[in-house]
N, C-alpha and C. Protein backbone atom coordinates (compact mmCIF):
# COMPACT_ATOMS: atom_id res chain seq x y z
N UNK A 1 -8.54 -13.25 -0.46
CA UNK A 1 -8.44 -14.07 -1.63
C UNK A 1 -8.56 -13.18 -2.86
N UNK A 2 -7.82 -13.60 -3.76
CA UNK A 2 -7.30 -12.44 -5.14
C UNK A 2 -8.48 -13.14 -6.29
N UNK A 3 -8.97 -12.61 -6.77
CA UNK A 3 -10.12 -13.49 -7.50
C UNK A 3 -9.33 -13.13 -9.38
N UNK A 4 -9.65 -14.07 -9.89
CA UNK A 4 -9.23 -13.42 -11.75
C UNK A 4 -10.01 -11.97 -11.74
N UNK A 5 -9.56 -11.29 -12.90
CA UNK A 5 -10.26 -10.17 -13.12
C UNK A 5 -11.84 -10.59 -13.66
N UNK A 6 -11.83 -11.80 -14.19
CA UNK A 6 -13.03 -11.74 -15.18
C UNK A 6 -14.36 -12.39 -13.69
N UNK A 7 -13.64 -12.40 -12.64
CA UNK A 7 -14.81 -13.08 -11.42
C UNK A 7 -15.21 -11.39 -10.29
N UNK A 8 -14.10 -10.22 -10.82
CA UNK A 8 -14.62 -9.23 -9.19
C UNK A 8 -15.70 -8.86 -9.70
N UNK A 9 -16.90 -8.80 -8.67
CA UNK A 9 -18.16 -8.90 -8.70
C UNK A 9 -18.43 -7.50 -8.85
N UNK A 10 -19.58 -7.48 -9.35
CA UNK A 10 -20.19 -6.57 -10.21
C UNK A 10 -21.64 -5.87 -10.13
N UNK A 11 -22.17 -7.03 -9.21
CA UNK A 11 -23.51 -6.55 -8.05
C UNK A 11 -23.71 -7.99 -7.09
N UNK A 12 -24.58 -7.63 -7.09
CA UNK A 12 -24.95 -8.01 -5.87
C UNK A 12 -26.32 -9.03 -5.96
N UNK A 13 -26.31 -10.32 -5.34
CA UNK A 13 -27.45 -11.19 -5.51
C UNK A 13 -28.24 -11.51 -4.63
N UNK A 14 -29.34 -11.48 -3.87
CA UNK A 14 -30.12 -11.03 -2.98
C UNK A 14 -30.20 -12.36 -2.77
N UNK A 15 -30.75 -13.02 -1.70
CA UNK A 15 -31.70 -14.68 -1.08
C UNK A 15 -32.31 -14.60 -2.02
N UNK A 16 -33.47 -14.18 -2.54
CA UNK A 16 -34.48 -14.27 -3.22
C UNK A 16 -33.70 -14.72 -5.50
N UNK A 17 -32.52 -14.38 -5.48
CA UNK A 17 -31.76 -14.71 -6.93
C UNK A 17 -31.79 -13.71 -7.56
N UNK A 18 -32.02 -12.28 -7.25
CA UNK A 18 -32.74 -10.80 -8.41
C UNK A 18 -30.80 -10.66 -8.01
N UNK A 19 -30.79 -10.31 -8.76
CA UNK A 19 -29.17 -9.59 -8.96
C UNK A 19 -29.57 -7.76 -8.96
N UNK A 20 -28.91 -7.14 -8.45
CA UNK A 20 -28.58 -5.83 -8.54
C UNK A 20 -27.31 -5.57 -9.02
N UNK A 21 -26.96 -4.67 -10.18
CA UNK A 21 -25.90 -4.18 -10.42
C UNK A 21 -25.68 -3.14 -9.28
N UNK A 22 -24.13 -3.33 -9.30
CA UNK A 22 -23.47 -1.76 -8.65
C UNK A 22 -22.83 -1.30 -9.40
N UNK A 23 -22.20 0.00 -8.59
CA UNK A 23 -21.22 0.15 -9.39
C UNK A 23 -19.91 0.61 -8.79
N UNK A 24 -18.93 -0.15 -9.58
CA UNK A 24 -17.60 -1.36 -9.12
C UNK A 24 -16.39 0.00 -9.20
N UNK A 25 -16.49 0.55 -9.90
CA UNK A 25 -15.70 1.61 -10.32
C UNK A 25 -14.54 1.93 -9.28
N UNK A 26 -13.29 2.24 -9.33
CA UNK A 26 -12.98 2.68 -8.16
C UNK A 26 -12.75 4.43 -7.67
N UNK A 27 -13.64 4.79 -8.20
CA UNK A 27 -14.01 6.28 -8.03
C UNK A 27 -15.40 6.75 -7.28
N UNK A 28 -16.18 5.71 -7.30
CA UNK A 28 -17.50 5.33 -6.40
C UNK A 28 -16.89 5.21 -5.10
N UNK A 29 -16.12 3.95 -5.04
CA UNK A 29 -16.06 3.62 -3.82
C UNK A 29 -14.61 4.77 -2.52
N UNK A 30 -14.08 5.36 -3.57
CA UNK A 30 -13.83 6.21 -3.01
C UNK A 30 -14.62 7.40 -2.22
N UNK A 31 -15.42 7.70 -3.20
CA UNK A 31 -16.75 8.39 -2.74
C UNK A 31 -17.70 7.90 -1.62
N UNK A 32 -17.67 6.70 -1.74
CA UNK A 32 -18.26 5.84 -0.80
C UNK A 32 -17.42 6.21 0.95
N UNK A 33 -15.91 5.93 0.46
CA UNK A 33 -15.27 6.00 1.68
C UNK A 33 -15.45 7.45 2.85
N UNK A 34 -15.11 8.34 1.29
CA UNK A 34 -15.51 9.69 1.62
C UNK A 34 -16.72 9.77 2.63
N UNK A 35 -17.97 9.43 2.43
CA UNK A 35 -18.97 9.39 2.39
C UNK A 35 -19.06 8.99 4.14
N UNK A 36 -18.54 7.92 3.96
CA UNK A 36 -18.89 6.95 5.34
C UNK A 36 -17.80 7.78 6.81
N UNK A 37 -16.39 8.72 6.22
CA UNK A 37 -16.29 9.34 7.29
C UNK A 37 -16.46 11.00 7.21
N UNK A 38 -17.06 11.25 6.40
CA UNK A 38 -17.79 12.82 6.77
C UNK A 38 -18.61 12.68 7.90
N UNK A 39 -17.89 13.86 8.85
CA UNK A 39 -18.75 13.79 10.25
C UNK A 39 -19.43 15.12 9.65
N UNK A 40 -20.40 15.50 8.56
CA UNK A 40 -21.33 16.50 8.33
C UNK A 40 -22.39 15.38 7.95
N UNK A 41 -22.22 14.25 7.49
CA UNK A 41 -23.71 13.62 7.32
C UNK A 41 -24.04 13.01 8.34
N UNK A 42 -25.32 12.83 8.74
CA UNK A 42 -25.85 12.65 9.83
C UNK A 42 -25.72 11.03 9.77
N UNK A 43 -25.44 10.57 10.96
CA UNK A 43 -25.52 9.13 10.47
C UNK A 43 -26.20 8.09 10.27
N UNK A 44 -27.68 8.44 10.58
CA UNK A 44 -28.63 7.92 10.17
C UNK A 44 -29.35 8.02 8.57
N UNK A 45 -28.43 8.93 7.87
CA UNK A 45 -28.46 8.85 6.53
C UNK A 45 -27.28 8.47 5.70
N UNK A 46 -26.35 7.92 6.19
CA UNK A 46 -25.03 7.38 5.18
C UNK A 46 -25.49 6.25 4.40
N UNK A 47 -26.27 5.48 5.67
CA UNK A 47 -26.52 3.87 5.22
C UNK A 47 -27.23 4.42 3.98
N UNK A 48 -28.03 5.15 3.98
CA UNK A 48 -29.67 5.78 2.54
C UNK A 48 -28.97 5.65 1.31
N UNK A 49 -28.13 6.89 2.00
CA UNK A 49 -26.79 7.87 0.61
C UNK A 49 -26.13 6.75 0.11
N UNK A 50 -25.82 6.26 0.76
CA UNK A 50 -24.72 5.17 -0.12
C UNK A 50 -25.11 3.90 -0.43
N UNK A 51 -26.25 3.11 -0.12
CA UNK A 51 -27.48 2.58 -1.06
C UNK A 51 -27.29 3.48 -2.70
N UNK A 52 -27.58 4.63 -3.10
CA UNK A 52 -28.10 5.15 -4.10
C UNK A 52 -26.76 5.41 -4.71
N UNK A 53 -25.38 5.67 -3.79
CA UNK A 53 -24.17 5.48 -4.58
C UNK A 53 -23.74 4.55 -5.19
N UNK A 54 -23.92 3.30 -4.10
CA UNK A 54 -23.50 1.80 -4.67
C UNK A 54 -24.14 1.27 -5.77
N UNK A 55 -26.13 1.29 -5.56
CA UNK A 55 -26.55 0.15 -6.67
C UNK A 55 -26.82 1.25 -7.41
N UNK A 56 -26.76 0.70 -8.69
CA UNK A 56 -26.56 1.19 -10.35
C UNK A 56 -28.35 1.79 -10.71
N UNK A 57 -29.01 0.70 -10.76
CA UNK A 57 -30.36 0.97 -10.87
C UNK A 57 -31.43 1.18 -10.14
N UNK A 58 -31.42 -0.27 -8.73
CA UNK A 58 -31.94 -0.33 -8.09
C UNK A 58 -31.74 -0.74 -6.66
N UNK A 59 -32.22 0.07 -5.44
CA UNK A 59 -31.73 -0.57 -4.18
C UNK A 59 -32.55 -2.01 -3.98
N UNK A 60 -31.77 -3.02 -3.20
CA UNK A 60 -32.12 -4.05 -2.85
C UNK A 60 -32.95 -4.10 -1.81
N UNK A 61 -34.39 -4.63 -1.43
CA UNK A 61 -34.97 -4.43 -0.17
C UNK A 61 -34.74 -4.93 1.31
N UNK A 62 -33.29 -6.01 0.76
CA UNK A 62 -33.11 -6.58 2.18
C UNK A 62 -31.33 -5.71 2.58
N UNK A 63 -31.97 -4.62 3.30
CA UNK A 63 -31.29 -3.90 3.49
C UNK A 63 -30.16 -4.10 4.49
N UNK A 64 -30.23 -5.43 5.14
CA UNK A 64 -29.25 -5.47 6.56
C UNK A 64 -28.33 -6.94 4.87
N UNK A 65 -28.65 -7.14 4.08
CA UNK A 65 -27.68 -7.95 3.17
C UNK A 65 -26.87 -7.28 2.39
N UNK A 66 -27.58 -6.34 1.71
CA UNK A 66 -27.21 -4.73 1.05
C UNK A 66 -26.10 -4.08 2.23
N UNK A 67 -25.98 -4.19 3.34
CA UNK A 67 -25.09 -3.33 4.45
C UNK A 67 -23.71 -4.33 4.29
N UNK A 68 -23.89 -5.49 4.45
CA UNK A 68 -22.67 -6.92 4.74
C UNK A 68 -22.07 -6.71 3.64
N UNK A 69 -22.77 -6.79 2.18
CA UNK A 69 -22.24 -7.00 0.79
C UNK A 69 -21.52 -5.28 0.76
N UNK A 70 -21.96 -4.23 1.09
CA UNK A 70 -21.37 -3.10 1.02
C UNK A 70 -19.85 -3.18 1.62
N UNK A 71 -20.57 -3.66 2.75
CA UNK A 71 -18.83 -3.63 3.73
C UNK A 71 -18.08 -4.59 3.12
N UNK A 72 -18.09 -5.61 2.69
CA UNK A 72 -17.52 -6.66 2.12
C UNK A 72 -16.95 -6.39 0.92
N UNK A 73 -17.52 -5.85 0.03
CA UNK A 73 -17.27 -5.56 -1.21
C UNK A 73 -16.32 -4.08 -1.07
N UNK A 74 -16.03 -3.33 0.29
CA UNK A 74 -15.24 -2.28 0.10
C UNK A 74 -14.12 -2.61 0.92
N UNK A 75 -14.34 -3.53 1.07
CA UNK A 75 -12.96 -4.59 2.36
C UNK A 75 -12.37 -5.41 0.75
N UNK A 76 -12.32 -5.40 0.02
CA UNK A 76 -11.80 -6.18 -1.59
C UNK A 76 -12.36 -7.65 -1.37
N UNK A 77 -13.57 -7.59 -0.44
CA UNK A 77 -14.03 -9.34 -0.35
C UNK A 77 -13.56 -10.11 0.73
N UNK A 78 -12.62 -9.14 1.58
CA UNK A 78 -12.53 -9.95 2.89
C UNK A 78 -13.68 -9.89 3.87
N UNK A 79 -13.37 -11.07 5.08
CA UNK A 79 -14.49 -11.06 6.00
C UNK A 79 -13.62 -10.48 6.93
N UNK A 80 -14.68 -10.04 8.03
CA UNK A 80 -13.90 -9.20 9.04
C UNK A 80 -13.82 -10.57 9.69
N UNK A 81 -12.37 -10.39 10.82
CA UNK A 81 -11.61 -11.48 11.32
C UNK A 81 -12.71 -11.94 12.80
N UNK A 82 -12.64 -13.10 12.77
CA UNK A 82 -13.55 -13.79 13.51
C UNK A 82 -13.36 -13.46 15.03
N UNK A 83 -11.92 -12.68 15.59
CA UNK A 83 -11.80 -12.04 16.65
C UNK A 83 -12.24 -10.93 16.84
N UNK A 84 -12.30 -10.04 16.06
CA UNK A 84 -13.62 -8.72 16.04
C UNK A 84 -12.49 -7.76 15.83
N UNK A 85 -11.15 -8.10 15.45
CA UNK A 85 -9.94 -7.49 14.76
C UNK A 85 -10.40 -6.54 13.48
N UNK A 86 -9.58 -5.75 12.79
CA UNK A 86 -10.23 -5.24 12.02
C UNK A 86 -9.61 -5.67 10.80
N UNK A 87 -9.87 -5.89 9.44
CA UNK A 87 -9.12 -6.73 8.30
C UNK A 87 -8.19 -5.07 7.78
N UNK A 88 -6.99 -4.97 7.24
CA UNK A 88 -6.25 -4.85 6.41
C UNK A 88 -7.02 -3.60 6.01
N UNK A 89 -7.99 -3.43 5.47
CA UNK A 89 -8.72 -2.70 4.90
C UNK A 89 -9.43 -1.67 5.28
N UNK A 90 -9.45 -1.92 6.12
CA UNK A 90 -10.94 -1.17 7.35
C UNK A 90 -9.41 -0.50 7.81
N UNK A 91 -10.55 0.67 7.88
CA UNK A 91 -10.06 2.49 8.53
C UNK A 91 -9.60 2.27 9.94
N UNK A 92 -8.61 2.81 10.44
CA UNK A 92 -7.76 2.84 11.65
C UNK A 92 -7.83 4.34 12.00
N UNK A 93 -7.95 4.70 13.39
CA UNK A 93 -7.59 6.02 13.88
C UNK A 93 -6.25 6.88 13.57
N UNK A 94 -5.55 5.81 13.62
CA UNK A 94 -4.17 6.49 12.84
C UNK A 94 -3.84 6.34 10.59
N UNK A 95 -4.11 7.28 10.38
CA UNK A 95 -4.57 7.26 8.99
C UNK A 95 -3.40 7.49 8.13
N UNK A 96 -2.88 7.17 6.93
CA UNK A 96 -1.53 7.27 6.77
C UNK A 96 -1.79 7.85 5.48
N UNK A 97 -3.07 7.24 4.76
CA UNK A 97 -3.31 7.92 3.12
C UNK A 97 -4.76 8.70 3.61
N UNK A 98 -5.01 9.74 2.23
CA UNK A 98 -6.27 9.77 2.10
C UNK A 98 -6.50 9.40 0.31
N UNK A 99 -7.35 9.31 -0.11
CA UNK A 99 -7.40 8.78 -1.48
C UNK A 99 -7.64 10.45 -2.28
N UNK A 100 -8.52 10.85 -1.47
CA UNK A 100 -8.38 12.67 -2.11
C UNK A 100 -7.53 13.79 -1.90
N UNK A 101 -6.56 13.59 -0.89
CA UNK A 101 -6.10 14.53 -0.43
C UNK A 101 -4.86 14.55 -0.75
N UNK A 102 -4.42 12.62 -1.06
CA UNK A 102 -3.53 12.53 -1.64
C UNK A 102 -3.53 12.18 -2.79
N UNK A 103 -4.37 12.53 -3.79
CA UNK A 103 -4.72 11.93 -5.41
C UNK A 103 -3.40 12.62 -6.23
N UNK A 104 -2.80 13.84 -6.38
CA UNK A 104 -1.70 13.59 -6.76
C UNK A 104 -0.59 12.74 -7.10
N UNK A 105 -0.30 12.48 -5.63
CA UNK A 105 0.84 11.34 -5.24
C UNK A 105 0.46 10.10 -5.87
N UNK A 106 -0.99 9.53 -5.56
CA UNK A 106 -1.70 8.30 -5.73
C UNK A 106 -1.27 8.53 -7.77
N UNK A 107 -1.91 9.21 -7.83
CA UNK A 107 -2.29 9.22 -9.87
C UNK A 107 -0.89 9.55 -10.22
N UNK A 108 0.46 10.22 -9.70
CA UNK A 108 1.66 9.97 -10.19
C UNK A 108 2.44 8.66 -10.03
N UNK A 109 1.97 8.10 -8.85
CA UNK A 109 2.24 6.89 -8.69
C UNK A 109 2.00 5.51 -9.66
N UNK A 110 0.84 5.67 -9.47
CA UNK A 110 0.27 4.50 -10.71
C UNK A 110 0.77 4.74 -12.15
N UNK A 111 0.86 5.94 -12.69
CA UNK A 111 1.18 6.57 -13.67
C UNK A 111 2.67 5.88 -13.95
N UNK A 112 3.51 6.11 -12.81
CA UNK A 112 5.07 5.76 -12.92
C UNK A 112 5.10 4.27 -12.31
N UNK A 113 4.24 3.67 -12.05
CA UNK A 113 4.52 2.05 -11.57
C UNK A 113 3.92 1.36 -12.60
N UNK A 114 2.59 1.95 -13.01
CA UNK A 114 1.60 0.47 -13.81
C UNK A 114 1.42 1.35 -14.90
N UNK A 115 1.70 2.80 -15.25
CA UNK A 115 1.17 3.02 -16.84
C UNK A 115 0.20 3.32 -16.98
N UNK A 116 -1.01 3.75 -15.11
CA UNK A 116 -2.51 3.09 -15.67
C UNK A 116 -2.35 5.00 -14.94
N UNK A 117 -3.45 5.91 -16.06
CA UNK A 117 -3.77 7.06 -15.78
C UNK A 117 -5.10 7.20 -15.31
N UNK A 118 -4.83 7.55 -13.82
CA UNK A 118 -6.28 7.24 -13.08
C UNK A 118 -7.00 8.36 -13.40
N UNK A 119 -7.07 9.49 -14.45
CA UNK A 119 -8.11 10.44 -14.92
C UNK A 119 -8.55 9.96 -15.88
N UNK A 120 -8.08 9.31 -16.81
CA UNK A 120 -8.41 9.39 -18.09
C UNK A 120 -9.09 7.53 -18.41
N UNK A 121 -8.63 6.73 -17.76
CA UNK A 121 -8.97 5.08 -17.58
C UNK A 121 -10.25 5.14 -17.39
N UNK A 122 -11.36 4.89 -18.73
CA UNK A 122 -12.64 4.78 -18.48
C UNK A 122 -13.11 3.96 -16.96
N UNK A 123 -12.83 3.03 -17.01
CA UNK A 123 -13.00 2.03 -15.64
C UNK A 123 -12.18 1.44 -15.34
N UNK A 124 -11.74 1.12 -13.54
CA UNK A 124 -11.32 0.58 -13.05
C UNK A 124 -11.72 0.07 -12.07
N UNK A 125 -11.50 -1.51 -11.57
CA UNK A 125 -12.36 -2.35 -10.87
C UNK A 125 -11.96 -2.09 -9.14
N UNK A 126 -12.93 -1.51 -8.46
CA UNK A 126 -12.02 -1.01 -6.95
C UNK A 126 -11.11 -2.20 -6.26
N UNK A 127 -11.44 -3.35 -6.63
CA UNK A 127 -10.66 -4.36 -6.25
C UNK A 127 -8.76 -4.20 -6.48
N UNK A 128 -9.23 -4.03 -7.97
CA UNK A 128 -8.20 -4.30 -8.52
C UNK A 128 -7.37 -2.89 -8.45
N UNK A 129 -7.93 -1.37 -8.07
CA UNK A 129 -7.50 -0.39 -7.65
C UNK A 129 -6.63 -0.68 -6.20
N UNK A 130 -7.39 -1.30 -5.35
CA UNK A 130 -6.68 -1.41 -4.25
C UNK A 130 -5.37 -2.63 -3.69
N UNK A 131 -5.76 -3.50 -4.64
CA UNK A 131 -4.91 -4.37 -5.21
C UNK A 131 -3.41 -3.70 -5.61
N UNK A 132 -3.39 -2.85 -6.38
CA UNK A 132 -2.57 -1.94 -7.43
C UNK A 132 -2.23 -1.08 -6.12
N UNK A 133 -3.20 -0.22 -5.38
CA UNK A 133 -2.02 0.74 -4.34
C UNK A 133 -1.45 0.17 -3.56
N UNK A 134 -2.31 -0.99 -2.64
CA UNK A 134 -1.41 -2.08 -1.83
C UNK A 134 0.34 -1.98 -2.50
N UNK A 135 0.18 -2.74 -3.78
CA UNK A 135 1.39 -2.70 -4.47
C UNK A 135 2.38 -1.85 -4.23
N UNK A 136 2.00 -0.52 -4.43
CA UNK A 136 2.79 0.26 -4.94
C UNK A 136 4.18 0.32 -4.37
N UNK A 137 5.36 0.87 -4.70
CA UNK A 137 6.73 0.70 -3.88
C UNK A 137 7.99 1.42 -4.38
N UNK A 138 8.42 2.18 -3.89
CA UNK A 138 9.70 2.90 -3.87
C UNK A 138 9.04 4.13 -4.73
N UNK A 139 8.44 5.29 -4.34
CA UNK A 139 7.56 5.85 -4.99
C UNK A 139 7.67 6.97 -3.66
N UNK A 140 6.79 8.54 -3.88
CA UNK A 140 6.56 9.89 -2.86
C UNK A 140 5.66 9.42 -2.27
N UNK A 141 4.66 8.27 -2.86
CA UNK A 141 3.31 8.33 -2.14
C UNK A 141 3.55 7.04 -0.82
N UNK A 142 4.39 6.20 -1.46
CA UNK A 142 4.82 5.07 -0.19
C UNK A 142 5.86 6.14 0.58
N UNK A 143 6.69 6.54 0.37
CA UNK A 143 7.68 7.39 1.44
C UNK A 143 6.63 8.21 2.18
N UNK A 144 5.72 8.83 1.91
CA UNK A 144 4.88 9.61 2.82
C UNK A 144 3.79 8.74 3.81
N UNK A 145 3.37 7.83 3.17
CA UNK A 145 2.68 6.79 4.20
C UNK A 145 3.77 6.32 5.01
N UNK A 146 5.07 5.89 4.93
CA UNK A 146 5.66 5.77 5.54
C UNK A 146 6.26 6.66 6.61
N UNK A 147 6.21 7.86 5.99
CA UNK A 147 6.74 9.00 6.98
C UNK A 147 5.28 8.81 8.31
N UNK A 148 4.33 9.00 7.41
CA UNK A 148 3.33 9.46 8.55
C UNK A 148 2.98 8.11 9.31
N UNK A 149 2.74 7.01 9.12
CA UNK A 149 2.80 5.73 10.14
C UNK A 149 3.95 5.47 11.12
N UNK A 150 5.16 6.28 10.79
CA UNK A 150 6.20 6.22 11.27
C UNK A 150 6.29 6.22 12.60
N UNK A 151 6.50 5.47 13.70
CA UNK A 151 6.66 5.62 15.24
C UNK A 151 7.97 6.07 15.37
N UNK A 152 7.60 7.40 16.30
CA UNK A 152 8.86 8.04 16.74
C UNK A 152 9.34 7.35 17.92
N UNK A 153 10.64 6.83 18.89
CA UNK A 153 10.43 6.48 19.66
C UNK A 153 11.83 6.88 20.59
N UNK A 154 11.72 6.95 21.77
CA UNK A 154 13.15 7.27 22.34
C UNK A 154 14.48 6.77 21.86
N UNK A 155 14.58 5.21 21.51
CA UNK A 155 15.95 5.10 21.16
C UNK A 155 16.21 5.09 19.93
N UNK A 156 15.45 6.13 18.84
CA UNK A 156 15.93 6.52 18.29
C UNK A 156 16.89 7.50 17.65
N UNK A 157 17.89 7.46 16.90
CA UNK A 157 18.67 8.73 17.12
C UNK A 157 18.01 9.65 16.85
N UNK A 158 18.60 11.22 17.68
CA UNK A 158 17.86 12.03 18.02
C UNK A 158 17.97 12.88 16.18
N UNK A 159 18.56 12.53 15.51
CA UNK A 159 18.47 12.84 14.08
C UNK A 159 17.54 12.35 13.59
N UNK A 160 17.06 10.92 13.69
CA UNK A 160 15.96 10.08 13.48
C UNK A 160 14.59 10.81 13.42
N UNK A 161 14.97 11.08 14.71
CA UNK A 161 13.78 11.38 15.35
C UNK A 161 13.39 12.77 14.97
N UNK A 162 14.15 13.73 14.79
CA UNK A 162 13.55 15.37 14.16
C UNK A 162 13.41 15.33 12.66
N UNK A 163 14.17 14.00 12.08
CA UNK A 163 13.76 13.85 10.60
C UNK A 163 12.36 13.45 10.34
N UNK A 164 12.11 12.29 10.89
CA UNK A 164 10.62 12.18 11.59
C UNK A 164 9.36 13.20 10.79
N UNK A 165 9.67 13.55 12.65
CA UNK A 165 8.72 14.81 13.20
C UNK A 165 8.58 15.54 11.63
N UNK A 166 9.63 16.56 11.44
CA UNK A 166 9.98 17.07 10.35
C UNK A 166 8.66 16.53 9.27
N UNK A 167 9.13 15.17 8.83
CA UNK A 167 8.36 14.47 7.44
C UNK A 167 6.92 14.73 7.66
N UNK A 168 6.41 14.41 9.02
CA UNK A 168 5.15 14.27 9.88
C UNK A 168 4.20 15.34 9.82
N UNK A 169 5.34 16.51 9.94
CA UNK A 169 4.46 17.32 9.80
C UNK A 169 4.22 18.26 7.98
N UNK A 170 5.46 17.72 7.75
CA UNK A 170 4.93 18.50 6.01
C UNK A 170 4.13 17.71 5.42
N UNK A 171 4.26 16.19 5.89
CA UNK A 171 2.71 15.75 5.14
C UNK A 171 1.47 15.11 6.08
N UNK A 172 1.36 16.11 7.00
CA UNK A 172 0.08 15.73 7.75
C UNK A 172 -0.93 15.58 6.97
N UNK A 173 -1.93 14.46 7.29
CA UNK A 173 -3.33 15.03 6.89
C UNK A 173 -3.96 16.13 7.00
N UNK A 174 -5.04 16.83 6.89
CA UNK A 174 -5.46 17.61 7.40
C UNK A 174 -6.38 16.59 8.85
N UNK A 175 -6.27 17.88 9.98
CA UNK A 175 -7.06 17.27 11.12
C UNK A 175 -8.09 17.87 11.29
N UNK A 176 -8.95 17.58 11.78
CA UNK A 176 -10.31 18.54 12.02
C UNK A 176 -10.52 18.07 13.61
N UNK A 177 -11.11 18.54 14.18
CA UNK A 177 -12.03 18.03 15.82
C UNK A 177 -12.31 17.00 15.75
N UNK A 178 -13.51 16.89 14.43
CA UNK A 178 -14.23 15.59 14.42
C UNK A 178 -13.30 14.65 14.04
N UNK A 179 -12.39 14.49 13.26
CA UNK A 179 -11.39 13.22 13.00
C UNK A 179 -11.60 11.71 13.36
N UNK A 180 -11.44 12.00 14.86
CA UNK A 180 -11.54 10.66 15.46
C UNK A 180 -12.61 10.39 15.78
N UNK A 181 -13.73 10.87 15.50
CA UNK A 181 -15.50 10.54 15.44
C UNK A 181 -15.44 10.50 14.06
N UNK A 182 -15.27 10.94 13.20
CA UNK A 182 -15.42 10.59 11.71
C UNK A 182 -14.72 9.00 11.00
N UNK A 183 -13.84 8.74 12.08
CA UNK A 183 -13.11 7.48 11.97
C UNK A 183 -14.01 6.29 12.25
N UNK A 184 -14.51 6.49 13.64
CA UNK A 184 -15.02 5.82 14.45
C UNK A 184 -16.94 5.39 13.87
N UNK A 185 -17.22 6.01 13.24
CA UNK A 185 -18.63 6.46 12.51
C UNK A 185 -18.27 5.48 11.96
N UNK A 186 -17.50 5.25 10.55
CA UNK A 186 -16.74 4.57 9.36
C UNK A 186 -16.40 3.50 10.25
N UNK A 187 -16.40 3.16 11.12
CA UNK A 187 -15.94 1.59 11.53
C UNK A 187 -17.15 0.78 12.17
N UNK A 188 -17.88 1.64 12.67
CA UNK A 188 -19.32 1.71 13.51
C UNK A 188 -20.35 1.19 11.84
N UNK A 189 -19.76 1.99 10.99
CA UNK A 189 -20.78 1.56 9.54
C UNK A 189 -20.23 0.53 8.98
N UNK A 190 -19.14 0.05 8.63
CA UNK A 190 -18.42 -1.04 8.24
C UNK A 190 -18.84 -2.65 8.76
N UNK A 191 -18.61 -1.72 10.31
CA UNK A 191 -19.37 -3.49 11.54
C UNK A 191 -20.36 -3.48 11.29
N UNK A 192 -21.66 -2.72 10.56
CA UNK A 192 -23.02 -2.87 10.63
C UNK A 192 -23.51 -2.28 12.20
């Protein structure tokens, strides 16, 4: 659900009614993302670290509400699907963007679609950031998510198919060992 700009939330309101600010930014929650698949932090400290990234002033003490509202609020407000599916949002083993690795592409993009200069734009609401890349279209940074989600498959022509490969590999992510434990961490923290 797409909320007006003047409703994406802004902290967070505990059982008890104390509101906590966060912060909404979408340069946090990138950091955040960052955060949740570095396989160098231990993972019994992400949940800590990113408490002190998210709220603005103060952490909230009911920490398993603080975890739901985290995941929720970095899902753009969706709930995870009642089949135990993963929403739209939530990290997949097969990865097609990174938000840092591809910040070039991303900040020429927006630049040439919406006008909006993601260095210099005091704030932007992560909602409405992800809202905006969802968007994006006919652009280097959609042709490369596209290259790299791309299924190669036998009946394709065999031109197809080395054009592919080809795209696949000039814009790989970078891979590391840990990858698919750094994925899996980030989905393991997401479900709570």
């Amino acid at each position: 659900m797409m909320y007006a700009a003047e409703n994406f939330p802004t902290s967070f309101t505990s059982a008890d009614g104390t509101e906590y600010p966060i912060h909404s930014d979408f340069r946090e929650w990138i950091r955040f993302e960052s955060l949740i698949t570095n396989a160098d932090v231990p993972e019994d400290l992400k949940f800590f670290i990113a408490l002190r990234l998210i709220f603005a002033d103060n952490v909230p003490d009911d920490f398993h509400a603080a975890h739901e509202f985290i995941s929720w609020f970095y899902r753009g407000g969706k709930e995870l699907p009642a089949n135990g599916g993963s929403s739209d949002i939530t990290l997949t083993s097969r990865r097609v963007y990174d938000y840092e690795y591809d910040s070039e592409y991303i900040f020429a993009a927006f630049m040439e679609q919406y006008g909006i200069d993601l260095v210099e734009i005091p704030y932007l609401h992560w909602w409405k950031f992800i809202a905006l890349f969802k968007g994006l279209h006919d652009c280097k940074m959609t042709d490369i998510i596209g290259y790299r989600g791309a299924e190669i498959t036998d009946d394709m022509p065999k031109s197809r198919q080395a054009f592919l490969m080809d795209m696949q590999e000039m814009f790989e992510l970078p891979v590391s060992l840990t990858e698919q434990r750094r994925i899996e961490a980030a989905k393991k923290f997401l479900e709570g």
